[in-house]
Every structure is written in C-alpha cells, then in structure tokens.
N, C-alpha and C. Protein backbone atom coordinates (compact mmCIF):
# COMPACT_ATOMS: atom_id res chain seq x y z
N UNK A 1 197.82 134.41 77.10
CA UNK A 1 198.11 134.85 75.75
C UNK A 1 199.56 134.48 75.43
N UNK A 2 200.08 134.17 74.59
CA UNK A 2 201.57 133.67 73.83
C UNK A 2 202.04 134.89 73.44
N UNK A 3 202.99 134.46 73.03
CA UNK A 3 204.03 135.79 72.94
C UNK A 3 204.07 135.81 71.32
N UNK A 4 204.04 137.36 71.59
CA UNK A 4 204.59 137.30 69.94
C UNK A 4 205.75 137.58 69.27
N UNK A 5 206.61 136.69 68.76
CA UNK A 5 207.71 136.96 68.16
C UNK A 5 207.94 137.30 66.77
N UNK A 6 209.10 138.00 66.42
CA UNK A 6 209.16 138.91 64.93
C UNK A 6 210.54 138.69 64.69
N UNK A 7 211.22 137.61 64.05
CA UNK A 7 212.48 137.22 63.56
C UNK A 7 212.75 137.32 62.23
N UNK A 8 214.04 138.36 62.06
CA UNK A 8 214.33 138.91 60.77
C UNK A 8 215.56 137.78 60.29
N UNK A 9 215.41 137.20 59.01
CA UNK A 9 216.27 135.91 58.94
C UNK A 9 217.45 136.66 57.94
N UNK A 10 218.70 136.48 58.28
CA UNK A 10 220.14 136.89 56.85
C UNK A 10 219.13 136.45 55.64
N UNK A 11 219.09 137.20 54.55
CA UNK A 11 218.65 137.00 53.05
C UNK A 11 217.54 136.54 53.25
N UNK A 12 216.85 136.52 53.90
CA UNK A 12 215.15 135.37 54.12
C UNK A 12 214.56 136.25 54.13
N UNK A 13 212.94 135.39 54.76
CA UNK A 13 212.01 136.27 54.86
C UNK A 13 211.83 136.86 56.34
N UNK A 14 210.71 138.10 57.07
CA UNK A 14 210.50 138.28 58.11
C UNK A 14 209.19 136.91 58.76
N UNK A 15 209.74 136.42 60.01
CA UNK A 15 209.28 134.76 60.62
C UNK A 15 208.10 135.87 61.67
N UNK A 16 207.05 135.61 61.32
CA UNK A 16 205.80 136.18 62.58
C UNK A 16 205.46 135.29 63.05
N UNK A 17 205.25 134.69 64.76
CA UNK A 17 205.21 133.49 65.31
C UNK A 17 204.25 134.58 66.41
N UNK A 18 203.08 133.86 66.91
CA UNK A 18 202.08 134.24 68.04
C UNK A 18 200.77 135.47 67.05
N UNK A 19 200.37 135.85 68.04
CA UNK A 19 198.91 136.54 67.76
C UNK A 19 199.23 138.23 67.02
N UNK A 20 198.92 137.93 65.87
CA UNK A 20 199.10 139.22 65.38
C UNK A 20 198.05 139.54 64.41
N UNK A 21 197.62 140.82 64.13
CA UNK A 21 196.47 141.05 63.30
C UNK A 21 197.19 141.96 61.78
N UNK A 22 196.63 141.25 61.12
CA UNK A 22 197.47 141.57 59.58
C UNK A 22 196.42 142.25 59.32
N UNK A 23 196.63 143.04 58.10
CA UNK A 23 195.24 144.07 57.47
C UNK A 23 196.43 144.59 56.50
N UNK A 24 195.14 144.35 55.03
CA UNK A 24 195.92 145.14 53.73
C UNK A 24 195.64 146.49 53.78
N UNK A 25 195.53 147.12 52.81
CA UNK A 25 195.56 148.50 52.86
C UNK A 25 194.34 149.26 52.56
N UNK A 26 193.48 148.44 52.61
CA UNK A 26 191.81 148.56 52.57
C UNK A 26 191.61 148.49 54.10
N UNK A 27 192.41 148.13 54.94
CA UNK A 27 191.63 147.33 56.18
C UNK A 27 191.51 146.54 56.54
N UNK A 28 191.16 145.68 55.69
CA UNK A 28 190.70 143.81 55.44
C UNK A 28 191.92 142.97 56.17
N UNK A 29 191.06 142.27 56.93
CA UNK A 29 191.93 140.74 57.64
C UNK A 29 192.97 140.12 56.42
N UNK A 30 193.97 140.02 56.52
CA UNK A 30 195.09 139.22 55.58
C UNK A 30 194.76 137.83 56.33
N UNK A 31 194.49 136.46 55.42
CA UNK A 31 194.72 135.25 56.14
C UNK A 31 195.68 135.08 56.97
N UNK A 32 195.74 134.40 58.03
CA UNK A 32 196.60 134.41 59.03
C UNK A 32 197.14 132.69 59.46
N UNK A 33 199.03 132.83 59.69
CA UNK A 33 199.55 131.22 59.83
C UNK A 33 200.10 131.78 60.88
N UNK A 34 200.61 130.48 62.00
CA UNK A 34 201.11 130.59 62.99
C UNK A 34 202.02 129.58 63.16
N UNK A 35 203.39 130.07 62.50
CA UNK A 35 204.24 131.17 62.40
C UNK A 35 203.87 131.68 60.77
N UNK A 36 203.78 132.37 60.38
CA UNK A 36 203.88 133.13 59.01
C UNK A 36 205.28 133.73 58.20
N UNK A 37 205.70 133.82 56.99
CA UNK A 37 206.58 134.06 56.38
C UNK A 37 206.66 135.66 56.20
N UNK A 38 206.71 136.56 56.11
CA UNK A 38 206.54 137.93 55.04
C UNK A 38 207.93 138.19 54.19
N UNK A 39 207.39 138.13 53.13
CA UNK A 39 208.44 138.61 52.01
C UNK A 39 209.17 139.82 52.04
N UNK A 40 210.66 139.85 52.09
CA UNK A 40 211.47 141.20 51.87
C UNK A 40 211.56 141.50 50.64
N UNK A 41 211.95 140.38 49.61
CA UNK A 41 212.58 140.72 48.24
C UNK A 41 211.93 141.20 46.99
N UNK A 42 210.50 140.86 47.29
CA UNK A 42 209.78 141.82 46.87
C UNK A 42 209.26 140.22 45.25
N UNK A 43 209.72 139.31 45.54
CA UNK A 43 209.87 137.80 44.61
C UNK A 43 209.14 137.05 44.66
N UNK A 44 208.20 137.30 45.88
CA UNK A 44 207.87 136.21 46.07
C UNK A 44 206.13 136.09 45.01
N UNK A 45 205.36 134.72 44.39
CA UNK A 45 204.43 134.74 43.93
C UNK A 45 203.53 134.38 44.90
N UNK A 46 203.51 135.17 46.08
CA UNK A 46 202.16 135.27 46.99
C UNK A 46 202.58 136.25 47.90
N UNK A 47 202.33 137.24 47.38
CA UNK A 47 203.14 138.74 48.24
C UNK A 47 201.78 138.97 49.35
N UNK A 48 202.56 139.24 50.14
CA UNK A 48 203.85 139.38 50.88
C UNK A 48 203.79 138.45 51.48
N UNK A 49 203.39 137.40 51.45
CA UNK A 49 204.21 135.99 51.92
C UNK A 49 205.06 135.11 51.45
C-alpha cells in the first residue's frame, strides 16, 4: 500500500497524494485524483477542488 500524504501549500490549495476515500455529506464517493487539489479559499469553480 503507498503512503498517504496531506501537504498544506502558503496561500494554495490542500495537495492529497496516495489512497484516500473522499465522501460528500450524503456519503457518496467524491471522484477521486492521485494527487488531488482541495480548495481553502472557498473560489474555486469546482468546490472543493
């Protein structure tokens, strides 16, 4: 299994790199990238990525 890393970038977004299971607030699988972006600023037009 790979590791999973969680890198918080100055002014950027949060970097998710390895096996992680996303779920909105229903439950439901969020599509999943490897590494993935998540949005802090709340800007972005594909929240929360």
């Amino acid at each position: 299994m790979s590791e999973t890393r969680i890198q918080i970038l100055n002014k950027g977004p949060i970097i998710v790199a390895g096996h992680v299971d996303v779920v909105d607030d229903e439950g439901k699988a969020v599509r999943q990238h490897d590494p993935m972006a998540i949005c802090r600023c709340g800007q972005s037009g594909n929240m929360p990525f």
